[in-house]
Each structure stands twice: as C-alpha cells, then as structure tokens.
Protein backbone atom coordinates (compact mmCIF):
# COMPACT_ATOMS: atom_id res chain seq x y z
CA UNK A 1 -7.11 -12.60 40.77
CA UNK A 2 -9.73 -13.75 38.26
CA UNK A 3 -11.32 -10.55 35.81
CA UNK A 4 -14.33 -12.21 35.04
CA UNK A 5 -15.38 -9.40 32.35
CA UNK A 6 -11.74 -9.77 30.88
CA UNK A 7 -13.12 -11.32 27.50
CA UNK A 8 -16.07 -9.32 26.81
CA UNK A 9 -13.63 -5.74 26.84
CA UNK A 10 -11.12 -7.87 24.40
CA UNK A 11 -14.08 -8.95 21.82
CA UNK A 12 -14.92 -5.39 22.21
CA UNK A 13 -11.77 -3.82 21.39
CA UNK A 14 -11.62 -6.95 18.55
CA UNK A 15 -14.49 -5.88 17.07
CA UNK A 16 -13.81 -2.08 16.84
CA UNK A 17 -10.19 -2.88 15.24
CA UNK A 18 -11.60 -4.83 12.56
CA UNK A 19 -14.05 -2.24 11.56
CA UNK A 20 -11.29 0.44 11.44
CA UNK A 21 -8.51 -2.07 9.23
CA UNK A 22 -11.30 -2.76 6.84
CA UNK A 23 -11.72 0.77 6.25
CA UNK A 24 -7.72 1.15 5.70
CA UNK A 25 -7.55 -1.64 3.89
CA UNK A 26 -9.68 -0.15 1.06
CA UNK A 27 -7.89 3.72 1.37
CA UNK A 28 -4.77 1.37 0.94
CA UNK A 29 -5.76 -0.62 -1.94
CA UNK A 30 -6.57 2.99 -4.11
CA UNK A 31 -3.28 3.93 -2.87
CA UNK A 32 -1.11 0.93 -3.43
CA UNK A 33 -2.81 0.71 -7.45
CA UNK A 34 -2.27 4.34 -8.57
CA UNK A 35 1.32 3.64 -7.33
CA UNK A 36 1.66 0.60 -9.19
CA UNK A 37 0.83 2.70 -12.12
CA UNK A 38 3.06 6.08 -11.35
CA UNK A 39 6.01 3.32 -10.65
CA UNK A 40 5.09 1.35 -14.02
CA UNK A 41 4.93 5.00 -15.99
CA UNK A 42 8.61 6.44 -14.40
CA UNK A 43 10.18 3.46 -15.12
CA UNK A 44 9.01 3.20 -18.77
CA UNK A 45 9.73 6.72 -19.31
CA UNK A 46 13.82 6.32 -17.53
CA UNK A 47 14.33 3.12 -19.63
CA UNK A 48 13.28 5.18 -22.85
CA UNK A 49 16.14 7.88 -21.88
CA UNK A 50 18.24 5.61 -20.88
CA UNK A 51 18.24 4.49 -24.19
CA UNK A 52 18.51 7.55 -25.81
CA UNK A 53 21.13 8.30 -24.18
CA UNK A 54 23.02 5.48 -24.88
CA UNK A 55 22.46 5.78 -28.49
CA UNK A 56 23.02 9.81 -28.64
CA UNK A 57 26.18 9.01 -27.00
CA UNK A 58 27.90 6.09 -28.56
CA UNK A 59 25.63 5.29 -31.47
C-alpha cells in the first residue's frame, strides 16, 4: 500500500530533531569544556603528589 503523506510526517519529525540536537549540542559543549578543565586540574594536582610522594619516600 502506497502512504502518500509518508515524507511530509518524516521531514516533520526531521525538522523537530534538529532543532532539539542543536540545543544539546550547545548544553554539551559548556559541559564537555569545564570538564576538560576539572580533568586537566585533578590530574596536575595527582602528578604533583605523586611526586611528593615519591621523593618523601625514597628521596
């Protein structure tokens, strides 16, 4: 059976999908950079004590 309205629904549903990924897209780039940052700080911060460490212990 042919659905003659078949792709008029589908660019509808297209259209509403992209609206709603470009506005997670955005949320997720804040996101993704502040935990770039956290990640950059805590692993700064263990290297330094893993240093220490080392040094406290057998230097």
């Amino acid at each position: 059976m042919n659905k003659p309205f078949l792709n008029l629904i589908n660019s509808v549903k297209d259209k509403d999908s992209t609206s709603s990924e470009n506005i997670t897209n955005k949320k997720g780039g804040e996101k993704s950079k502040l935990l770039i940052i956290l990640g950059f700080l805590i692993s700064l911060s263990s290297i330094f004590l893993l240093l220490y460490t080392i040094n406290y212990k057998f230097g």
